[in-house]
Protein backbone atom coordinates (compact mmCIF):
# COMPACT_ATOMS: atom_id res chain seq x y z
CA UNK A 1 0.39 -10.07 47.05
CA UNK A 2 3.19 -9.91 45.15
CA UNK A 3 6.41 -8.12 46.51
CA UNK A 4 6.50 -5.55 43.90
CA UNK A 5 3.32 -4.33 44.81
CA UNK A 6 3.91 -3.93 48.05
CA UNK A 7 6.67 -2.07 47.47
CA UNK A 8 5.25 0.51 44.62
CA UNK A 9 1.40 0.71 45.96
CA UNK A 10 -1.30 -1.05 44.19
CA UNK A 11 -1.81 2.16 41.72
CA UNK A 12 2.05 2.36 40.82
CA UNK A 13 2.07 -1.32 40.23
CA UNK A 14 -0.62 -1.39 38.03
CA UNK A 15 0.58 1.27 35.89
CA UNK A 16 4.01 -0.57 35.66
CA UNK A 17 2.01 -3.76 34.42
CA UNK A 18 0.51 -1.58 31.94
CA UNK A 19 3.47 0.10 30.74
CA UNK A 20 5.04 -3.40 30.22
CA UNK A 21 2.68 -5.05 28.83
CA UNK A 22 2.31 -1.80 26.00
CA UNK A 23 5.94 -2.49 25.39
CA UNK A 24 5.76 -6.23 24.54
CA UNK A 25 2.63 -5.35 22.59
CA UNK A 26 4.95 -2.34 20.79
CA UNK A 27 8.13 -4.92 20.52
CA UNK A 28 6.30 -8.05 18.92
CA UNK A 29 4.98 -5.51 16.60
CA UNK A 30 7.90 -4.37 15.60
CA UNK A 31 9.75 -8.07 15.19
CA UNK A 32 6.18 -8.30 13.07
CA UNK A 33 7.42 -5.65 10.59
CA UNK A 34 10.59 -6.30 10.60
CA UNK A 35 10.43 -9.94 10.06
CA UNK A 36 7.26 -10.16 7.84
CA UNK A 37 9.33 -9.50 5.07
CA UNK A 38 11.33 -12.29 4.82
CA UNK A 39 9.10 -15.17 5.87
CA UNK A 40 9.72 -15.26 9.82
CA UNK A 41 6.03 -15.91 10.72
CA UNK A 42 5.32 -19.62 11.11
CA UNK A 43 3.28 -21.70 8.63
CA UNK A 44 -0.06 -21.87 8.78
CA UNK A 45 -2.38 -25.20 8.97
CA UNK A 46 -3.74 -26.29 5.59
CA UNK A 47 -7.62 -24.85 4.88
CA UNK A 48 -10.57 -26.40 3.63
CA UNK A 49 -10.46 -26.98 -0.15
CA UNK A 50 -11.71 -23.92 -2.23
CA UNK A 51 -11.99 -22.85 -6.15
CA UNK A 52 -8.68 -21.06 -6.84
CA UNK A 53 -8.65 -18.34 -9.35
CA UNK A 54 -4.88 -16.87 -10.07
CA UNK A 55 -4.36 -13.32 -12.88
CA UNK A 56 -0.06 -13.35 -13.42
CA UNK A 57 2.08 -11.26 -14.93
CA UNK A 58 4.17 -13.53 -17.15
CA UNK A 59 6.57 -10.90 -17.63
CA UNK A 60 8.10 -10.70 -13.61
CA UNK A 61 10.96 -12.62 -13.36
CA UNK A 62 9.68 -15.50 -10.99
CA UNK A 63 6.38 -15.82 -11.86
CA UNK A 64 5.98 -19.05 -13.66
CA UNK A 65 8.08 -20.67 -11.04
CA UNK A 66 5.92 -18.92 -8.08
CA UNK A 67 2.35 -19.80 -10.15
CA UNK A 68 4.21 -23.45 -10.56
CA UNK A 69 4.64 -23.45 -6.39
CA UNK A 70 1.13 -22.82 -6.18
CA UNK A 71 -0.24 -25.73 -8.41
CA UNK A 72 1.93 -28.64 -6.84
CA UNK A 73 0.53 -27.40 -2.97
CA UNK A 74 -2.63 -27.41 -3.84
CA UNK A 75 -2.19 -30.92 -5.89
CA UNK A 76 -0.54 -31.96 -2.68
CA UNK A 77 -3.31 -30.91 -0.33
CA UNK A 78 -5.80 -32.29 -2.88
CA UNK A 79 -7.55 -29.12 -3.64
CA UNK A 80 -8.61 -28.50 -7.46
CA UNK A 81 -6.59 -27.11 -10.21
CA UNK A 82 -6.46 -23.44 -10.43
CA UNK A 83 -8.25 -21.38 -13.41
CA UNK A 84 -5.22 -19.46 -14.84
CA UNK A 85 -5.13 -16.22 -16.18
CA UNK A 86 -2.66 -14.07 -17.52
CA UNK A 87 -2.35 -10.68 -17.83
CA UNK A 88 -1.32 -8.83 -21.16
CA UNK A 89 0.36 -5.31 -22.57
CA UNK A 90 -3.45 -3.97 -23.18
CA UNK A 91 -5.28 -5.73 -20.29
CA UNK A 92 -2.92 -5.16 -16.55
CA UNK A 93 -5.84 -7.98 -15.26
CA UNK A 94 -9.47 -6.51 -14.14
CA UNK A 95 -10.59 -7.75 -17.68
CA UNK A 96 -9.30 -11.61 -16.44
CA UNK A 97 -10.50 -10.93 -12.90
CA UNK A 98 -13.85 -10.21 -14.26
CA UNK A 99 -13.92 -13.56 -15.51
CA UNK A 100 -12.76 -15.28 -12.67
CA UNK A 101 -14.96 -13.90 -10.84
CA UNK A 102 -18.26 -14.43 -12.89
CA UNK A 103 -16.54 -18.40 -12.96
CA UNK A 104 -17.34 -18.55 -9.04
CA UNK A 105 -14.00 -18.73 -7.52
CA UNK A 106 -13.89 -18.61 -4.08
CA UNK A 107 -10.15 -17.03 -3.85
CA UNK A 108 -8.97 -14.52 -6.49
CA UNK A 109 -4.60 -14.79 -6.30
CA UNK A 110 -2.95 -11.62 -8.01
CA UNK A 111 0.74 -12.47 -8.99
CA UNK A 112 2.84 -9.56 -10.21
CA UNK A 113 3.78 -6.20 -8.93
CA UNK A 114 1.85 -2.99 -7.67
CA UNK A 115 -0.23 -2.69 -11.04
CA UNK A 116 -1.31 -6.39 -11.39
CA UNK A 117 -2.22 -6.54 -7.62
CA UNK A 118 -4.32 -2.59 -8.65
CA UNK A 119 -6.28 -4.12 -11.16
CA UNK A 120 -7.40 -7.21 -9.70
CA UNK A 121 -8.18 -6.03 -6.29
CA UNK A 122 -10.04 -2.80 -8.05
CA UNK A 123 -12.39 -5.32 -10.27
CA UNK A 124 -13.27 -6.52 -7.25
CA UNK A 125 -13.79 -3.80 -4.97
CA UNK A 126 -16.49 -2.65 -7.97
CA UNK A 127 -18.18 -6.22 -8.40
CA UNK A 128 -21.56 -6.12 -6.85
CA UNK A 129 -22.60 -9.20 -4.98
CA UNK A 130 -20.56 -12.11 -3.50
CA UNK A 131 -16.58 -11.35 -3.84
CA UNK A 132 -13.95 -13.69 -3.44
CA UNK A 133 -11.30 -13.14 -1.13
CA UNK A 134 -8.14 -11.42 -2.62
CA UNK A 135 -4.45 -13.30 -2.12
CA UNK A 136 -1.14 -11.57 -3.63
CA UNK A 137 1.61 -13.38 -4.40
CA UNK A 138 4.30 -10.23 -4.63
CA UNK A 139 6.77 -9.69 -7.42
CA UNK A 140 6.98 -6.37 -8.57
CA UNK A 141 9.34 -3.31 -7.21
CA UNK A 142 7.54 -1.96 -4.68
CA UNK A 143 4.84 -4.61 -3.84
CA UNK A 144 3.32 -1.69 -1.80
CA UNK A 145 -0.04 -2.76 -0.44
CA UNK A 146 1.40 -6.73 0.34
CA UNK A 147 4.62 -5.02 2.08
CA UNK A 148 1.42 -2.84 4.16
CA UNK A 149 -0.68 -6.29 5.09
CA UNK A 150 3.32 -7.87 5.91
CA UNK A 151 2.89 -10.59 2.94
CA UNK A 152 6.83 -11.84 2.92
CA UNK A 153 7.93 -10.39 0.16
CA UNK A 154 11.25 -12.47 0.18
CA UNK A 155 9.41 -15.47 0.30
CA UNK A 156 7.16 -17.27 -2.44
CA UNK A 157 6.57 -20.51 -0.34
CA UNK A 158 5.56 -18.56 2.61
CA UNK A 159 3.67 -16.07 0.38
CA UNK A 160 1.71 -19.33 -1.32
CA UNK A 161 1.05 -20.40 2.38
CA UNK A 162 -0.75 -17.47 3.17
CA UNK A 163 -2.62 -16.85 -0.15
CA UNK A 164 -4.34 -20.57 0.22
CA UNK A 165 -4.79 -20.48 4.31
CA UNK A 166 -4.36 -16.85 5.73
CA UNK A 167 -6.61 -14.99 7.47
CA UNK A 168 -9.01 -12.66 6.21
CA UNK A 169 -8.41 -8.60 6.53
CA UNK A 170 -10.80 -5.90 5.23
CA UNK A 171 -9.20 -3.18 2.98
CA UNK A 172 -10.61 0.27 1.78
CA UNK A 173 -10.17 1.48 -1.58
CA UNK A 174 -9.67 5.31 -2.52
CA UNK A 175 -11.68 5.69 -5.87
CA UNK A 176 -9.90 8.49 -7.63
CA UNK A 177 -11.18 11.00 -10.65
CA UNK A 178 -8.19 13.34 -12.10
CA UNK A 179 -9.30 16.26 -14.55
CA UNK A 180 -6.82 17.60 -17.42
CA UNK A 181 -6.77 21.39 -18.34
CA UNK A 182 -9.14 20.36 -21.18
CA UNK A 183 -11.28 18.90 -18.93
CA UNK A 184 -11.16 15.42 -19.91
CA UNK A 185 -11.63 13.09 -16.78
CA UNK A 186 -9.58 9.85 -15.41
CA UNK A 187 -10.86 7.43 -13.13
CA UNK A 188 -8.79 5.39 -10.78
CA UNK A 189 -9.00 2.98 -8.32
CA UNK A 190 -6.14 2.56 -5.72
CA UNK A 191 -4.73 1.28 -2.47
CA UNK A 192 -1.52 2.62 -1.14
CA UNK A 193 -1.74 5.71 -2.54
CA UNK A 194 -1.62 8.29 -5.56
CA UNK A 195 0.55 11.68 -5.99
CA UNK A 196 1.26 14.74 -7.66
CA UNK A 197 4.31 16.57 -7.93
CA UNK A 198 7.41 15.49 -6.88
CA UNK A 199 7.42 11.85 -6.30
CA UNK A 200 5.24 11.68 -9.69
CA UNK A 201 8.29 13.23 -12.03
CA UNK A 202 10.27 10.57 -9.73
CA UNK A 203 8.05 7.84 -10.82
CA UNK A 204 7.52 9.03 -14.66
CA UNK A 205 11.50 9.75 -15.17
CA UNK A 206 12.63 6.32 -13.68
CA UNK A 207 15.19 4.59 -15.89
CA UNK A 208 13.04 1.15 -16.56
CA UNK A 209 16.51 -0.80 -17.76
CA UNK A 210 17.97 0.08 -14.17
CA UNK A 211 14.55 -0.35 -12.09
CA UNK A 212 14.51 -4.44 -14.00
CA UNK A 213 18.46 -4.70 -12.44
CA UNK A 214 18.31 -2.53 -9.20
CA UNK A 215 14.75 -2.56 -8.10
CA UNK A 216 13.91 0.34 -5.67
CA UNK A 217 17.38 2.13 -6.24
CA UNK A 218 16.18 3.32 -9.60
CA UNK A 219 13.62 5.45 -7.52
CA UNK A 220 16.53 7.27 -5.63
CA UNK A 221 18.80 8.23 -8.39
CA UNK A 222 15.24 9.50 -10.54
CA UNK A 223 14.70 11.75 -7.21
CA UNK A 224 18.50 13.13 -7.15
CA UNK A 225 17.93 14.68 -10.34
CA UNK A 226 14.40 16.15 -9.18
CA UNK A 227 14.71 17.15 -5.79
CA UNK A 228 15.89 20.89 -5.93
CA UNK A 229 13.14 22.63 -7.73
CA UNK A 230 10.38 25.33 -6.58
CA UNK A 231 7.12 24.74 -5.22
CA UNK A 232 3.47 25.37 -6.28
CA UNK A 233 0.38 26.06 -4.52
CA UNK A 234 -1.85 23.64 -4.43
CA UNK A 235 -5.98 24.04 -2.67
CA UNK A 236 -6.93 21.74 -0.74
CA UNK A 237 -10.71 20.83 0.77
CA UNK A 238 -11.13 17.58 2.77
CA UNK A 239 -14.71 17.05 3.90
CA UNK A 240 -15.96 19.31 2.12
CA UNK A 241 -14.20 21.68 4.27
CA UNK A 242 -13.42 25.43 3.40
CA UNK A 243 -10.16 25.41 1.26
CA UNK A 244 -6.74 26.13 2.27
CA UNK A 245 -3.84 26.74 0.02
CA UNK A 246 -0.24 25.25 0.98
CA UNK A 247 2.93 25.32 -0.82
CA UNK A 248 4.08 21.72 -2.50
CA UNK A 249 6.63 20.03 -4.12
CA UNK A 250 4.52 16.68 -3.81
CA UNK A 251 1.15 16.16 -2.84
CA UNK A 252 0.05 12.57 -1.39
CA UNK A 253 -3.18 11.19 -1.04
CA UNK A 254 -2.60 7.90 0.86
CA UNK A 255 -4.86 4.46 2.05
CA UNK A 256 -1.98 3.28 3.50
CA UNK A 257 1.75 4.64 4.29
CA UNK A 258 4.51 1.64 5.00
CA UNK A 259 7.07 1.83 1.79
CA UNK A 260 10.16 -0.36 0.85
CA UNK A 261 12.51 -0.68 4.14
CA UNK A 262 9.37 -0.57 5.77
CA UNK A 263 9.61 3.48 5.68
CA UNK A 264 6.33 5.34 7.29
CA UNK A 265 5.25 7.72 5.10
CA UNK A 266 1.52 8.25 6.11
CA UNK A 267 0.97 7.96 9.70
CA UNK A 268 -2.51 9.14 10.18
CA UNK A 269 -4.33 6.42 8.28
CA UNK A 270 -4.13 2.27 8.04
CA UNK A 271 -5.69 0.06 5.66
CA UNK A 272 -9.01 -0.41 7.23
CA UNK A 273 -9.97 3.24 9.62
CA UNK A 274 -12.28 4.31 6.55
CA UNK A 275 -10.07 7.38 6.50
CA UNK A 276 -7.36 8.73 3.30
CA UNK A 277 -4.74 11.05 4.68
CA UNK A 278 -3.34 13.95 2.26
CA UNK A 279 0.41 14.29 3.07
CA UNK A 280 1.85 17.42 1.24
CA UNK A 281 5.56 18.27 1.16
CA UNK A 282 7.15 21.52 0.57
CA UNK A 283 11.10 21.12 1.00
CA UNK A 284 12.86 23.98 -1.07
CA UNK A 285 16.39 23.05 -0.31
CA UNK A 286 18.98 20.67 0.59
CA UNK A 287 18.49 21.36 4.84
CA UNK A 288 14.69 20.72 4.56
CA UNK A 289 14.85 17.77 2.82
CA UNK A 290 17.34 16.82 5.41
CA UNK A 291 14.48 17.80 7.98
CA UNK A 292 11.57 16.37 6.14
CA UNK A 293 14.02 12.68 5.99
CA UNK A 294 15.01 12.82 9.75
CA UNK A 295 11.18 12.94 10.81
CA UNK A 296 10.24 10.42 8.40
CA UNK A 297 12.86 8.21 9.32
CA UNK A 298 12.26 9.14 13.40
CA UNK A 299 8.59 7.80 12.96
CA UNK A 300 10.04 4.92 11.30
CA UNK A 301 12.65 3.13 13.40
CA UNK A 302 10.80 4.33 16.49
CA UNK A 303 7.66 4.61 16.13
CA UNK A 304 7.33 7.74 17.89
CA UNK A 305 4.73 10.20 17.80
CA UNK A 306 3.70 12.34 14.90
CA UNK A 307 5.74 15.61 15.21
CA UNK A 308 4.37 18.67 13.20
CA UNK A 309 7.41 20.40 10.99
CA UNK A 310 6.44 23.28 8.48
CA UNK A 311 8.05 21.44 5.12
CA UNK A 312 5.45 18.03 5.70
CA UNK A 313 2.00 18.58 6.73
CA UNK A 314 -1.05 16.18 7.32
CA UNK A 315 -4.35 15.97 6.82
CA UNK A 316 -6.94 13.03 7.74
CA UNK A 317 -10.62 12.87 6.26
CA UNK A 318 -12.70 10.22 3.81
CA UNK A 319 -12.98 13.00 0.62
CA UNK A 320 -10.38 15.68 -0.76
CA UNK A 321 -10.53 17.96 -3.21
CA UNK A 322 -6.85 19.08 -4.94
CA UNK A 323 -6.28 22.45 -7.16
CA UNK A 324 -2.99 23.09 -8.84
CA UNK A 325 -3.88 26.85 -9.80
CA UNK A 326 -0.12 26.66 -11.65
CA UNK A 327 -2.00 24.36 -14.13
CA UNK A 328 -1.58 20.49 -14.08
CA UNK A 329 0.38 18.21 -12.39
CA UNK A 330 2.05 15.27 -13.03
CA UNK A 331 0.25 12.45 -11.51
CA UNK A 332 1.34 8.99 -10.41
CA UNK A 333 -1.00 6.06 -8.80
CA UNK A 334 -0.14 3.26 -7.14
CA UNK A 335 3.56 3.90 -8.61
CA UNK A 336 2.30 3.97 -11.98
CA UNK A 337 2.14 7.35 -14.68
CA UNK A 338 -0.96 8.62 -14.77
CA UNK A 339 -2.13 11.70 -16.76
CA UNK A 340 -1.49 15.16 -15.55
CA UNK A 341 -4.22 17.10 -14.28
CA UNK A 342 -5.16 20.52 -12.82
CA UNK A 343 -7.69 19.01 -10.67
CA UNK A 344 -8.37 15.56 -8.03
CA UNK A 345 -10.73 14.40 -6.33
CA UNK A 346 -10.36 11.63 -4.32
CA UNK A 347 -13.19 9.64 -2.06
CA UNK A 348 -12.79 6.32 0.13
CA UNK A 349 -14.15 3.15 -0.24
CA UNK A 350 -14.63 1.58 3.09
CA UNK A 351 -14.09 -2.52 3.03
CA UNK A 352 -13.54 -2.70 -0.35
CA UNK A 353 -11.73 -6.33 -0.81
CA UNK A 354 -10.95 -8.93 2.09
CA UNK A 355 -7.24 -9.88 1.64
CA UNK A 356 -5.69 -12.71 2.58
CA UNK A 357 -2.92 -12.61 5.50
CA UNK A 358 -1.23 -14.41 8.41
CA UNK A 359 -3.26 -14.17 11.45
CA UNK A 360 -0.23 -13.00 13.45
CA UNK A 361 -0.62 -9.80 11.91
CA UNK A 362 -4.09 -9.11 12.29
């Protein structure tokens, strides 16, 4: 027997070993998120040969050189030519997805930002029969759901690697209806997640000339001009629960919570649980923001437990049901504008793509 155990008891010991081991577990997954990013995992042996089908945004900076990447691996691995697409103005790619996918590719690769990487992996969460497995090759802003799987944003090589080889992990979709005061309706299809409120006037307000220069940064001086302003109520019904009404200055309905810097917004739901989580914030001044930052920000570099403050609240279910008795909202999905509405309703979509992603992270 060990010396350690004879020292601390059998029982002690054991509990030692399992608080240890719970740290390494906690610590590699940190170095996980931390490193994902910028291409720390290691490469991944090459994969059978497979149909490649690939929507791009010509307009990202990068993207022709990335989609170039792509074609001379798989010429060097001796895998066929990818079927190009790209996307246009009038069509952000579900329309060129659609194709691909009725062409029998066995991989689907989105290249572009949040709303490329939407419309591809929506066609296919609503394509009945055999689906394709998704890859994203990031280059957007945000590149919110790859920055949630840890696809190395930083890193188009290493991104290409896991788009051809990577391991498959199942994704929900939140399928989305939003109802103007004249009662037209909207229907969306999402990942990450969709708002109302604040972070939606952030989103519709940001300076596009600064966003194409400065990336994310554009997001913080849009919310300096729109943080101090008063709340509304909002009713809210998850389940089909009996309603409550809460004060808001932003309303979330989230998939998925990790944002740029690898900030944990959401921390009731992941990707895969089946589950949306409704986050809705009601800071009225300069302290509770302060408040509403410092837990955010707490959950983030530590990983600690969820702590319960009055000015951010949570709620975990598979339906919701949102009513801005003010009148409408702005909306945002995804990142994107949306229109304003006086109504959601939001429902999740359990398993609704397989995405492509190192095995380390699984």
């Amino acid at each position: 027997m060990p010396l350690y155990r004879k020292i601390l008891g059998v029982s002690a010991a054991a509990a030692l070993t399992a608080s240890v081991t719970r740290a390494r577990k906690n610590a590699r997954r940190r170095a996980i998120e931390l490193g994902a990013p910028f291409g720390v995992l290691p490469s991944l042996p090459t994969g059978e040969a497979q149909r490649v089908g690939v929507v791009y945004n010509p307009s990202k900076p990068g993207a022709a050189a990335a989609i170039e990447i792509l074609e001379r691996t798989l010429a060097a691995n001796g895998h066929p030519q990818a079927l190009v697409r790209t996307t246009r103005v009038d069509e952000p790619g579900s329309e060129a997805a659609r194709e691909l996918i009725a062409e029998g590719v066995d991989l689907l690769i989105a290249a572009g930002g949040d709303g490329t990487v939407r419309a591809v992996a929506a066609a296919l969460a609503h394509h009945e029969g055999r689906k394709p497995r998704l890859s994203i090759l990031p280059m957007g802003t945000g590149n919110l759901l790859a920055r949630n799987l840890y696809i190395p944003v930083s890193d188009v090589a290493a991104c290409v690697d896991i788009a051809l080889n990577g391991a498959g992990q199942s994704v929900d979709a939140i399928e989305m209806t939003t109802t103007s005061t004249t009662g037209e309706e909207t229907e969306h299809t999402f990942f990450v997640m969709s708002g109302a409120g604040f972070d939606a006037l952030v989103m519709n307000d940001t300076n596009e000339e600064i966003k194409a220069k400065f990336g994310w940064v554009a997001y913080v001086q849009s919310g300096m001009k729109h943080m101090l302003g008063r709340s509304h109520p909002v009713r809210i019904s998850v389940d089909g629960g009996e309603p409550r009404t809460l004060p808001m200055r932003s309303v979330l309905i989230a998939n998925c919570g990790r944002l740029q810097g690898g900030i944990r917004l959401a921390d009731m739901t992941d990707v895969n649980d089946g589950n949306l989580e409704v986050i809705v914030a009601s800071p009225r001044d300069l302290v509770e923001w302060g408040l509403l930052m410092a837990k955010v920000t707490r959950r983030t570099i530590l990983g600690s437990p969820r702590i319960e403050l009055p000015v951010i609240r949570h709620l975990v279910g598979s339906e919701v049901v949102l009513e801005f008795p003010d009148g409408a909202q702005p909306v945002e999905v995804d990142g994107d504008p949306a229109p304003s509405a006086y109504r959601i309703s939001a429902r999740v979509l359990p398993a609704a793509v397989e995405v492509a992603v190192h095995p380390e992270v699984l």
